[in-house]
C-alpha atoms as a PDB file:
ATOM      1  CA  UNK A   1      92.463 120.124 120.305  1.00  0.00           C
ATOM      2  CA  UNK A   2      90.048 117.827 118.623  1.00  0.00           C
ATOM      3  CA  UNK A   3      89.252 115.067 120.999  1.00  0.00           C
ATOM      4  CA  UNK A   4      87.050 112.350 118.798  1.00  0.00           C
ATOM      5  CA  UNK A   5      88.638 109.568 116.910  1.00  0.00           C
ATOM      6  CA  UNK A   6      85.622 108.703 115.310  1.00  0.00           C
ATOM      7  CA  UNK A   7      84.876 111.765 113.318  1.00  0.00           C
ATOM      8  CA  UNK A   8      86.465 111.031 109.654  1.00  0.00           C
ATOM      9  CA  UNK A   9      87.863 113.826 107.215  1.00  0.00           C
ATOM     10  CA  UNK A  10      86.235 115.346 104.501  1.00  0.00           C
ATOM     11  CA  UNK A  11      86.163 112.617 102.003  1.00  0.00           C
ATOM     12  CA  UNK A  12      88.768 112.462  99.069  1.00  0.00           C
ATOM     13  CA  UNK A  13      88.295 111.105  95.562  1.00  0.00           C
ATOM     14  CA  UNK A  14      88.458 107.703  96.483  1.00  0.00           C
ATOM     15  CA  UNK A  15      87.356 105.753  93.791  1.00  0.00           C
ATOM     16  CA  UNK A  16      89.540 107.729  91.432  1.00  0.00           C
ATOM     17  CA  UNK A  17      92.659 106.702  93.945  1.00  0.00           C
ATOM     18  CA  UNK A  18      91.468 102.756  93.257  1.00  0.00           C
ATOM     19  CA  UNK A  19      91.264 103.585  90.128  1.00  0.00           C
ATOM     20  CA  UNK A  20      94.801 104.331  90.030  1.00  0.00           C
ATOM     21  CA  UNK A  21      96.445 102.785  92.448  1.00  0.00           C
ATOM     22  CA  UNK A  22      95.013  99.435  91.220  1.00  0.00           C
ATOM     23  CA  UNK A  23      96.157  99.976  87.129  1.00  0.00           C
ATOM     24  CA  UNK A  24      99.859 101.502  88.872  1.00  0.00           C
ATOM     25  CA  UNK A  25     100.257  97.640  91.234  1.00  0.00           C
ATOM     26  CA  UNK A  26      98.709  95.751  88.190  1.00  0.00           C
ATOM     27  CA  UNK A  27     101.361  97.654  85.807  1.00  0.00           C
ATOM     28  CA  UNK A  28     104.117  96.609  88.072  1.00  0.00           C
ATOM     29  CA  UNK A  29     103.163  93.756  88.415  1.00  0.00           C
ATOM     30  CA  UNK A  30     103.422  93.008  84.982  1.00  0.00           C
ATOM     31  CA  UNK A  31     106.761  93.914  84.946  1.00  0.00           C
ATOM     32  CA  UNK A  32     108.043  91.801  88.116  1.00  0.00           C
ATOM     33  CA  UNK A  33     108.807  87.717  87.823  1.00  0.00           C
ATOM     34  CA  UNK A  34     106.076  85.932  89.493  1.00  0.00           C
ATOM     35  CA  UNK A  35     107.908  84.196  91.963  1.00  0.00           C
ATOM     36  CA  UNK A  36     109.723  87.460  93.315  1.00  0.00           C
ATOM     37  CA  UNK A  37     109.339  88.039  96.792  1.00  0.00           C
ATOM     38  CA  UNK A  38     107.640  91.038  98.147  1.00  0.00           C
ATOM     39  CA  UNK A  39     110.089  92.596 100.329  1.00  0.00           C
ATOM     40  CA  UNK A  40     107.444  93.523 102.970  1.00  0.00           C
ATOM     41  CA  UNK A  41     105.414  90.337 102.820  1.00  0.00           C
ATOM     42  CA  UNK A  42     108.310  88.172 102.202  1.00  0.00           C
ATOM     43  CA  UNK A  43     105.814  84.784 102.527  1.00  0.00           C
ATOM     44  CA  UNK A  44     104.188  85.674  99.129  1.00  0.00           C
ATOM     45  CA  UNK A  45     105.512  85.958  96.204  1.00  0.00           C
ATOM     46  CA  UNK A  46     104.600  88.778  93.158  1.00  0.00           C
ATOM     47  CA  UNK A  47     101.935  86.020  91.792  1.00  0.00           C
ATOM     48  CA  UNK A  48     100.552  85.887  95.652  1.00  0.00           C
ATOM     49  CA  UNK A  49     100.185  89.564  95.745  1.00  0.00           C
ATOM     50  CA  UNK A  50      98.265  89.923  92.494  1.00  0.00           C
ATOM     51  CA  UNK A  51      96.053  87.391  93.427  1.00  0.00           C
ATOM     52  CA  UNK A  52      95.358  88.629  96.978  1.00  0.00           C
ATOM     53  CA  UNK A  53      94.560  92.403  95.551  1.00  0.00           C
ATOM     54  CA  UNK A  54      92.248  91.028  92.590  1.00  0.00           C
ATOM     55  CA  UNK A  55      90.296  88.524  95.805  1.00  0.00           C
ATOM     56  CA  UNK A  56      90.064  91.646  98.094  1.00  0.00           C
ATOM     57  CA  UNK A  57      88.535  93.550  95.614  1.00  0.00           C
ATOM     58  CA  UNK A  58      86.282  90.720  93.831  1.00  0.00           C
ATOM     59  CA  UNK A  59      85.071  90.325  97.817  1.00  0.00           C
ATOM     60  CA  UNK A  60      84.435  93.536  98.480  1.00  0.00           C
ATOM     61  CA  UNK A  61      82.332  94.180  95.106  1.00  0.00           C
ATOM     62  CA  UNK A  62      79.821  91.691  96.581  1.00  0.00           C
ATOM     63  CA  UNK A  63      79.543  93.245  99.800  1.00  0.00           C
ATOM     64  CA  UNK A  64      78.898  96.382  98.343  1.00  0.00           C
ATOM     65  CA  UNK A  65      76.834  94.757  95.541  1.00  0.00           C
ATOM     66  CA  UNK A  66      74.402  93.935  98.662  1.00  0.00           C
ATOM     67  CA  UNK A  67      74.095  97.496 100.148  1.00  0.00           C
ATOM     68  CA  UNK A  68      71.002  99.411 100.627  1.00  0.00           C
ATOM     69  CA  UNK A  69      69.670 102.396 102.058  1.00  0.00           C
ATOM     70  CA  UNK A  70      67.744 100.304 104.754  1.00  0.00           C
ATOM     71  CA  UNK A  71      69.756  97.196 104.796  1.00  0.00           C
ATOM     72  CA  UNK A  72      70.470  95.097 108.619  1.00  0.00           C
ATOM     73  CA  UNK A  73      74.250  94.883 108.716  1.00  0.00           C
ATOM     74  CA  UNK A  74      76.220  92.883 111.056  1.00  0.00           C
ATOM     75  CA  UNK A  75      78.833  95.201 111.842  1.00  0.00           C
ATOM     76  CA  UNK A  76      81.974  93.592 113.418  1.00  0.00           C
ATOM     77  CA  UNK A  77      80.451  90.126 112.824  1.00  0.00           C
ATOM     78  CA  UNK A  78      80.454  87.673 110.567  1.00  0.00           C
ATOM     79  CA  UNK A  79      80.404  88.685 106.456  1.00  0.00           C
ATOM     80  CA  UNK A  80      76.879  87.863 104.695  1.00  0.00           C
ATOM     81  CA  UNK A  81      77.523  83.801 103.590  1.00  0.00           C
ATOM     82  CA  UNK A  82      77.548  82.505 100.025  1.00  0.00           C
ATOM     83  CA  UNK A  83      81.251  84.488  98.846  1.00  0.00           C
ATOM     84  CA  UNK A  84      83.465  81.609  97.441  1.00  0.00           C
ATOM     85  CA  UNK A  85      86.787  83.292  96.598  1.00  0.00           C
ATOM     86  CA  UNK A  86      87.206  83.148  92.764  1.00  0.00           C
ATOM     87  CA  UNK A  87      89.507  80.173  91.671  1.00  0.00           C
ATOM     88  CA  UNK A  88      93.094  81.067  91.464  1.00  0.00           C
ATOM     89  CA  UNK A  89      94.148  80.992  88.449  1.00  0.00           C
ATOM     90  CA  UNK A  90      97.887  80.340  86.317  1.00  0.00           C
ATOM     91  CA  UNK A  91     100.209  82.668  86.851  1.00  0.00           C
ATOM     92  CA  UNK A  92     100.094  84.065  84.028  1.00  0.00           C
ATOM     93  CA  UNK A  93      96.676  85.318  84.194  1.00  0.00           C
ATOM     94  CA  UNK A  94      96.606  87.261  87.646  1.00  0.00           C
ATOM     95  CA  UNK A  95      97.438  90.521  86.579  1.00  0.00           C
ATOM     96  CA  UNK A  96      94.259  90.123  83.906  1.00  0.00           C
ATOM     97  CA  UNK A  97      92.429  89.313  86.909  1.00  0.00           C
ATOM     98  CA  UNK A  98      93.570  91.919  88.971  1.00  0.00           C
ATOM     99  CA  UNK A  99      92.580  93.873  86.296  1.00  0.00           C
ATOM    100  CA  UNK A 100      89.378  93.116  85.770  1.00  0.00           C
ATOM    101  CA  UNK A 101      87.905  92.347  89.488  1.00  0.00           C
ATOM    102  CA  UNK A 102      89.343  96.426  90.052  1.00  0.00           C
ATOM    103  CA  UNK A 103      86.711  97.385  87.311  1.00  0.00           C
ATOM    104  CA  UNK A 104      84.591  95.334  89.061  1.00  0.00           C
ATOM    105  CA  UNK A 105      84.804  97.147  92.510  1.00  0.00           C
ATOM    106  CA  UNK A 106      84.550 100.290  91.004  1.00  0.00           C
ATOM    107  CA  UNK A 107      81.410  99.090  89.094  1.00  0.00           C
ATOM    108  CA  UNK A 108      80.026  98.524  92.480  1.00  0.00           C
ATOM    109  CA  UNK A 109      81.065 101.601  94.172  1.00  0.00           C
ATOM    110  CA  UNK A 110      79.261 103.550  91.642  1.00  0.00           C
ATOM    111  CA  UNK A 111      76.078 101.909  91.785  1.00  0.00           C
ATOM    112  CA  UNK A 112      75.156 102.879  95.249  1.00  0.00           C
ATOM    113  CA  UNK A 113      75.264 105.476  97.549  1.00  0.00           C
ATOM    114  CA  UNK A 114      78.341 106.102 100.441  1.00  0.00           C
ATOM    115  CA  UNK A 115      75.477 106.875 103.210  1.00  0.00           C
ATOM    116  CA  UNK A 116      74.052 103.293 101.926  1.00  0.00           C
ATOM    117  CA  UNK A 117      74.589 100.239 104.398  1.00  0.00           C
ATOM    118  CA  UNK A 118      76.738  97.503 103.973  1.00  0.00           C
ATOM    119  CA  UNK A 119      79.110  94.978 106.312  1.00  0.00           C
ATOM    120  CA  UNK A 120      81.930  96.111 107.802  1.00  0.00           C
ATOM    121  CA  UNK A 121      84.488  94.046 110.153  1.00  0.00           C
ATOM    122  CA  UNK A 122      85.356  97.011 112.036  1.00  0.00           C
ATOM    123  CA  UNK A 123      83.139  98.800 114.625  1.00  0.00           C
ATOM    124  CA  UNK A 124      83.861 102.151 112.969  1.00  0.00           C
ATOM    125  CA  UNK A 125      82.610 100.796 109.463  1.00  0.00           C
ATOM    126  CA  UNK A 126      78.840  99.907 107.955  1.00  0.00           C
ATOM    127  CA  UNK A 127      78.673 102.363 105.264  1.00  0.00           C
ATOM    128  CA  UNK A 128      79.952 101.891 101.730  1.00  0.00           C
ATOM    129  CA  UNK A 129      81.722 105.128 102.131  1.00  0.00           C
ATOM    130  CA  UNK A 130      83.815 102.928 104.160  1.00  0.00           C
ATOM    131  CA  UNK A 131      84.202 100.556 102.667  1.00  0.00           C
ATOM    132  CA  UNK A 132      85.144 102.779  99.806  1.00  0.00           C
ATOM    133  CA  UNK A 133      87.974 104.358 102.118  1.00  0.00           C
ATOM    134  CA  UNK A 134      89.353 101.367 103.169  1.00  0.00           C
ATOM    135  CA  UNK A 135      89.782  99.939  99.756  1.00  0.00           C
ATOM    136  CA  UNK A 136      91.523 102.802  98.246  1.00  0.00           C
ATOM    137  CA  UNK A 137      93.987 102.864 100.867  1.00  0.00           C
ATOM    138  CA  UNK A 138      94.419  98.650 100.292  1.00  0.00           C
ATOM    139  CA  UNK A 139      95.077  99.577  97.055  1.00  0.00           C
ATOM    140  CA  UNK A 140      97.517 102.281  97.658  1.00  0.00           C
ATOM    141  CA  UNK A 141      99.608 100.201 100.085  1.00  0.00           C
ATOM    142  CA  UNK A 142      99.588  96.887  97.238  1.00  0.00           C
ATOM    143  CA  UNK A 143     100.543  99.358  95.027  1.00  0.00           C
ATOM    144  CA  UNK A 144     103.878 100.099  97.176  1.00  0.00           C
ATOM    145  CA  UNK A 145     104.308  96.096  97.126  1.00  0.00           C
ATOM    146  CA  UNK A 146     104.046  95.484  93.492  1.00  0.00           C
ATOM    147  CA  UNK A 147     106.707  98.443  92.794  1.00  0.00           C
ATOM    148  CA  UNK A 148     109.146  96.925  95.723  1.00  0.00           C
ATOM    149  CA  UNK A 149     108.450  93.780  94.063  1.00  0.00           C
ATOM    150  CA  UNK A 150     108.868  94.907  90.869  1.00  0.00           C
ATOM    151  CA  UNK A 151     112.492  96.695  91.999  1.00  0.00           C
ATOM    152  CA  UNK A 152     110.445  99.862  90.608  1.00  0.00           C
ATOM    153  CA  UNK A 153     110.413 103.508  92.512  1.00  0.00           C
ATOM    154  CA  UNK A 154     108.015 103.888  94.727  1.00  0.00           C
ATOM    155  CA  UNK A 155     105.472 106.543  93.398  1.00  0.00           C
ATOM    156  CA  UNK A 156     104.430 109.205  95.908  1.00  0.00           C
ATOM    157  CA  UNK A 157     100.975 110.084  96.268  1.00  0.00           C
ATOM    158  CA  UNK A 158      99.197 112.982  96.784  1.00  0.00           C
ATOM    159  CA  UNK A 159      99.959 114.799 100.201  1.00  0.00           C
ATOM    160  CA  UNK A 160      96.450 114.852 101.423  1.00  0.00           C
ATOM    161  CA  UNK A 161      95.906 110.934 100.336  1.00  0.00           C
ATOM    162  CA  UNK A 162      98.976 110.119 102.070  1.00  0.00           C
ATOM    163  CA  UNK A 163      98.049 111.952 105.241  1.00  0.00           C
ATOM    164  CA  UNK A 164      94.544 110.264 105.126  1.00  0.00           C
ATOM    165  CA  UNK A 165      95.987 107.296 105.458  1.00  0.00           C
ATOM    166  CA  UNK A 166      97.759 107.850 108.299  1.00  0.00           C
ATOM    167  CA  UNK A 167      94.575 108.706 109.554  1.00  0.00           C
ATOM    168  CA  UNK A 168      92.967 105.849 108.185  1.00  0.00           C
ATOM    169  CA  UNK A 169      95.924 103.731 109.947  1.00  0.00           C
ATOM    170  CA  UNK A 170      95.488 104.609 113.285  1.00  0.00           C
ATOM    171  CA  UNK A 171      91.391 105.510 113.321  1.00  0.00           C
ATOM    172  CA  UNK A 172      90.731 102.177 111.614  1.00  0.00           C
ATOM    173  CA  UNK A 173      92.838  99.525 111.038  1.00  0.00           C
ATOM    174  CA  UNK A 174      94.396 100.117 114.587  1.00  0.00           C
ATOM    175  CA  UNK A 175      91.371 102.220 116.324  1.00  0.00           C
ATOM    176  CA  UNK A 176      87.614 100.990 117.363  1.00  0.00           C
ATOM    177  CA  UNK A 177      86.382  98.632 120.225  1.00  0.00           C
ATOM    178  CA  UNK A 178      83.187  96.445 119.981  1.00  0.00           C
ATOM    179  CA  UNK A 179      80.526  96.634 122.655  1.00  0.00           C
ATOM    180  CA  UNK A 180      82.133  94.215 124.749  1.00  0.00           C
ATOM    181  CA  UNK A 181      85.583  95.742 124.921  1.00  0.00           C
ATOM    182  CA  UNK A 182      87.089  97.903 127.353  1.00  0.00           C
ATOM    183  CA  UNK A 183      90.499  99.942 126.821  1.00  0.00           C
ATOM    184  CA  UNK A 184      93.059 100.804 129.728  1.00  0.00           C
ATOM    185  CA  UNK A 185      95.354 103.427 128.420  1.00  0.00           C
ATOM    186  CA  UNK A 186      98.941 103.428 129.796  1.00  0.00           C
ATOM    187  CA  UNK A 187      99.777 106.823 130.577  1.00  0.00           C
ATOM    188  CA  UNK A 188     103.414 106.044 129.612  1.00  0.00           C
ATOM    189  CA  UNK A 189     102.733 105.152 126.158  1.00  0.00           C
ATOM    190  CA  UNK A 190     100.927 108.285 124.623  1.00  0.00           C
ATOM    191  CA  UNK A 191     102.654 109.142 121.074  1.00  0.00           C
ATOM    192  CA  UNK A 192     101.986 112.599 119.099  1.00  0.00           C
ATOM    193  CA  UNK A 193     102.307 111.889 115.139  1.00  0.00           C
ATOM    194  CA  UNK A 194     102.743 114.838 112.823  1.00  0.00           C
ATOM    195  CA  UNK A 195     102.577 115.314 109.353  1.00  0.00           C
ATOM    196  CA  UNK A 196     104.742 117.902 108.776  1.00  0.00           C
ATOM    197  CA  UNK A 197     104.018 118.729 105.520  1.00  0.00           C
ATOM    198  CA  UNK A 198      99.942 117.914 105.482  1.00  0.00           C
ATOM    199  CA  UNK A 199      99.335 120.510 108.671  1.00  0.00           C
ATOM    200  CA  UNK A 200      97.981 117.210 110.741  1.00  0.00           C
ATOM    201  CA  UNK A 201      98.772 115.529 114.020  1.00  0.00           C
ATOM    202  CA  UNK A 202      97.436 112.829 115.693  1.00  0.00           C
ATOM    203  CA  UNK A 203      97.693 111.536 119.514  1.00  0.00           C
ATOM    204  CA  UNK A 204      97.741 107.831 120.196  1.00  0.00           C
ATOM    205  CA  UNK A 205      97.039 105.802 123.203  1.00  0.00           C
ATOM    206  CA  UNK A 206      98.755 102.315 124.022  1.00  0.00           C
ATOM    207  CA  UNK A 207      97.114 100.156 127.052  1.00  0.00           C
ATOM    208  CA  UNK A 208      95.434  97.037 127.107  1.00  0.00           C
ATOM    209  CA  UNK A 209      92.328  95.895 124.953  1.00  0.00           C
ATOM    210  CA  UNK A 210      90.335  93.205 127.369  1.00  0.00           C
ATOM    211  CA  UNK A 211      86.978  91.668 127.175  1.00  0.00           C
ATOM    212  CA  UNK A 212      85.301  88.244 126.578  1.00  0.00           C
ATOM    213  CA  UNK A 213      83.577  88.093 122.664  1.00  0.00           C
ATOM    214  CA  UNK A 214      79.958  87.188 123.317  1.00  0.00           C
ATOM    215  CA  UNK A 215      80.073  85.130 119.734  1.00  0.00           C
ATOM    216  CA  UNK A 216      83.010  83.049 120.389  1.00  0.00           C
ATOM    217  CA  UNK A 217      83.568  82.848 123.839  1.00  0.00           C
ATOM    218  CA  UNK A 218      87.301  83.970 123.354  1.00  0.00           C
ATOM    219  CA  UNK A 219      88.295  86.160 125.847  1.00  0.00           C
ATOM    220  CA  UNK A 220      91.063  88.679 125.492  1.00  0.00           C
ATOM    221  CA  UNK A 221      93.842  90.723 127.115  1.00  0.00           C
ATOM    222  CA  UNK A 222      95.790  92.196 124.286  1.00  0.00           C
ATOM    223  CA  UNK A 223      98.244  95.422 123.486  1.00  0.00           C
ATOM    224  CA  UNK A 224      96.062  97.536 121.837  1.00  0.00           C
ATOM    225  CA  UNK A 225      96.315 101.532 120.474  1.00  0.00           C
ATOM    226  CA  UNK A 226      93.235 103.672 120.271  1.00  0.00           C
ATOM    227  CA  UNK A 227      93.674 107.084 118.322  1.00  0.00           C
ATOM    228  CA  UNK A 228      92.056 109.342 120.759  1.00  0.00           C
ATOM    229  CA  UNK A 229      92.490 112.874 119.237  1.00  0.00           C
ATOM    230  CA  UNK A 230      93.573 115.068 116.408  1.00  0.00           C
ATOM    231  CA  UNK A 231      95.262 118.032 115.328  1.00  0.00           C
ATOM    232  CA  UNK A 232      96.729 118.302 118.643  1.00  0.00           C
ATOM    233  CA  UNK A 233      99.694 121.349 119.120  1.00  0.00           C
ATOM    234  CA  UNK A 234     103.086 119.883 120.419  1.00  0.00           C
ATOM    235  CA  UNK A 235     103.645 120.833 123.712  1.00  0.00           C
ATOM    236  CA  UNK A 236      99.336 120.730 124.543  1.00  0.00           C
ATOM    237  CA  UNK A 237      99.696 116.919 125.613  1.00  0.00           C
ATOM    238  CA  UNK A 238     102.287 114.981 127.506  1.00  0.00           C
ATOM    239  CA  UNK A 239     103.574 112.476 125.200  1.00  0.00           C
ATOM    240  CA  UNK A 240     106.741 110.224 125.843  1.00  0.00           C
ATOM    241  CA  UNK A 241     107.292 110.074 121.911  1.00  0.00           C
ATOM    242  CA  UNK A 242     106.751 112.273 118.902  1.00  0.00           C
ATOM    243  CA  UNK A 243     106.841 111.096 115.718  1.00  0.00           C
ATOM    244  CA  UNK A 244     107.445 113.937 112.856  1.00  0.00           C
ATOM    245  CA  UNK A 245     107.630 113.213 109.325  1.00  0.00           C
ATOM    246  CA  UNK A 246     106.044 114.059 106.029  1.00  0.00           C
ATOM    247  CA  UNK A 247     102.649 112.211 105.795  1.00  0.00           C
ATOM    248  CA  UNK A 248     103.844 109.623 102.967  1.00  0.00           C
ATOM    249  CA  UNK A 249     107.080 108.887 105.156  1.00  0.00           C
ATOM    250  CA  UNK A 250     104.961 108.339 108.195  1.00  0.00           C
ATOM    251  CA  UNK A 251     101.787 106.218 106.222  1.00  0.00           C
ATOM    252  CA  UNK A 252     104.837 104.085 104.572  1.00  0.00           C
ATOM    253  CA  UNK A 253     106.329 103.439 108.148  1.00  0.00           C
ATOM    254  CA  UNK A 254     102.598 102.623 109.896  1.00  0.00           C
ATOM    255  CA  UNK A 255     101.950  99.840 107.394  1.00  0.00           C
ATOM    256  CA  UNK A 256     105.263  98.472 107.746  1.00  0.00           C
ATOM    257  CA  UNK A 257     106.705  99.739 103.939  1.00  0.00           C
ATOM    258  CA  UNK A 258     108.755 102.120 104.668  1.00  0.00           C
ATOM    259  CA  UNK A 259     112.063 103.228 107.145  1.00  0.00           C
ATOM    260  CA  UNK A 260     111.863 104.557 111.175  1.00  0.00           C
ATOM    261  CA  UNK A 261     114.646 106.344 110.132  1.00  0.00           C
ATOM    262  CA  UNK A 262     112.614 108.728 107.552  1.00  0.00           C
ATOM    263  CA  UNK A 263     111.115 109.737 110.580  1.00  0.00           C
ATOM    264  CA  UNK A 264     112.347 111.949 113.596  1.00  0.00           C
ATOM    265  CA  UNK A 265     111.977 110.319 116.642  1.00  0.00           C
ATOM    266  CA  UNK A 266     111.762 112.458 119.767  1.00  0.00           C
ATOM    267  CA  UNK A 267     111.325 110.101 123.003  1.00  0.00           C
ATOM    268  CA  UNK A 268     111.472 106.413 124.232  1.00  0.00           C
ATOM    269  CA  UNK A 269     112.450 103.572 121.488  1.00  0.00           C
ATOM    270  CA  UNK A 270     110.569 101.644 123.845  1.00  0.00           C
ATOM    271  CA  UNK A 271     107.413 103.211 123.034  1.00  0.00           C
ATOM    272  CA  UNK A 272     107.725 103.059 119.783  1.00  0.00           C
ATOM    273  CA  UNK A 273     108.983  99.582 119.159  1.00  0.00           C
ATOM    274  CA  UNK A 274     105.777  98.969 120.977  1.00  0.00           C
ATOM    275  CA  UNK A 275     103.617 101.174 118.755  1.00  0.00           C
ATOM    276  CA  UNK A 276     104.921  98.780 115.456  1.00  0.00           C
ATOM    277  CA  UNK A 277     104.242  95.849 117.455  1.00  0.00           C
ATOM    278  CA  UNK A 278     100.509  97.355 117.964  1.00  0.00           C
ATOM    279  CA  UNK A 279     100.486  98.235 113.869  1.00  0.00           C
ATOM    280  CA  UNK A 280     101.458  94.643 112.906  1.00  0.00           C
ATOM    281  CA  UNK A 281      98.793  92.922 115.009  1.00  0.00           C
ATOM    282  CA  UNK A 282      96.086  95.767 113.769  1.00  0.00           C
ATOM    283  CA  UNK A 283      97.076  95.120 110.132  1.00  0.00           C
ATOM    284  CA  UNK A 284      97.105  91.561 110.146  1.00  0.00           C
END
């Protein structure tokens, strides 16, 4: 079995799944009264949600917009100064903004280079190919938002998108330690995931993420999951859960958009109650 959680997959058309995942959650959007709630975010409302895409990506343009070949990046730190989020603006005139700070982040993307540095919060990151990752799969998961919101069908994806992003899930947003981290795994709380349909399985650790922060002083003793190995065979690792589903069922469940009970469960509701309360604190 493969045993690194840092290795990444062979890259997929990203830009082209910002492209459209950010024109589908702008469409909906469109279509939804601003003050709806978004069923999965339930503090915002469809007006919140629009604006919050349209920052991310307006944010993110800069941070590529500052990437170079030999640039010093502060990986995991603090992001380069000087970003004031664009004004908010009426209602009426977020999904126009949406709109055009998407063309703006893909106007960035294509002016540089994936191999080129640039920040990164995550100890995994410093690349724009990245940063290019992680925004098509923010884009893709706003996009399942602003169709909920929008009492619209959710849209499936492409298989191998959606299975990437399980990937991306719990390599990423859930995966990675700084320097001054350690992680205790529990033996008890080891969980297989398998995307039936995408060929792809991944085996998660739960323990305890512990360590002081040199830069803030804060000092930590957390839940934590580390992604510690892929396409694993059932039956080659003791696990006390399983989770089996197709790879858009499973990538809706990680990021909290989509029902357990799409999923088979083989194992300890324990576990796994524990795994979503690892996947809210990573996504937050």
């Amino acid at each position: 079995m493969t045993t690194s959680s840092s290795a990444s997959p062979s890259p997929l058309p990203f830009a082209e799944v910002i492209r459209e995942e950010s024109a589908r959650a702008a469409d909906a959007l469109a279509a939804a009264p601003p003050d709806a709630r978004v069923p999965a975010c339930p503090d915002w409302s469809a007006a919140d949600l629009a604006y919050h895409l349209g920052e991310t990506q307006d944010f993110w343009s800069r941070i590529v917009g500052l990437a170079a070949p030999d640039a010093v990046v502060d990986v995991g730190g603090d992001p380069p100064g000087g970003f004031d989020g664009p004004e908010r603006e009426p209602d009426d005139a977020l999904v126009p903004f949406l709109r055009t700070r998407t063309g703006a982040l893909l106007d960035a993307f294509a002016g540089h280079d994936p191999s080129e540095r640039c920040w990164s919060w995550s100890p995994n990151g410093g690349d724009v190919a990245w940063a290019l990752r992680r925004q098509a799969h923010e884009a893709l998961v706003h996009r399942v938002d602003a169709e909920q919101v929008a009492g619209l069908p959710v849209t499936d994806p492409a298989v191998e998108v959606a299975a990437d992003g399980v990937d991306e899930m719990l390599a990423v947003m859930m995966s990675g330690l700084p320097p001054w981290a350690t992680f205790t795994p529990d033996d008890a709380g080891r969980v297989l995931v398998v995307a039936s349909d995408a060929g792809r399985s991944w085996l998660v650790e739960l323990g305890r993420f512990t360590g002081t922060s040199p830069r803030t002083g804060n000092t930590y003793d957390l839940d934590a999951g580390e992604l510690v190995a892929r396409d694993v065979t059932a039956g080659d690792a003791q696990v006390a859960v399983t989770l089996t589903g197709s790879a858009w069922d499973l990538d809706r469940w990680l990021w909290g958009r989509g029902p357990l009970d799409a999923v088979t469960v083989e194992g300890e509701r324990a576990v796994v109650d524990r795994l979503r309360a690892v996947l809210v604190e990573s996504s937050q």
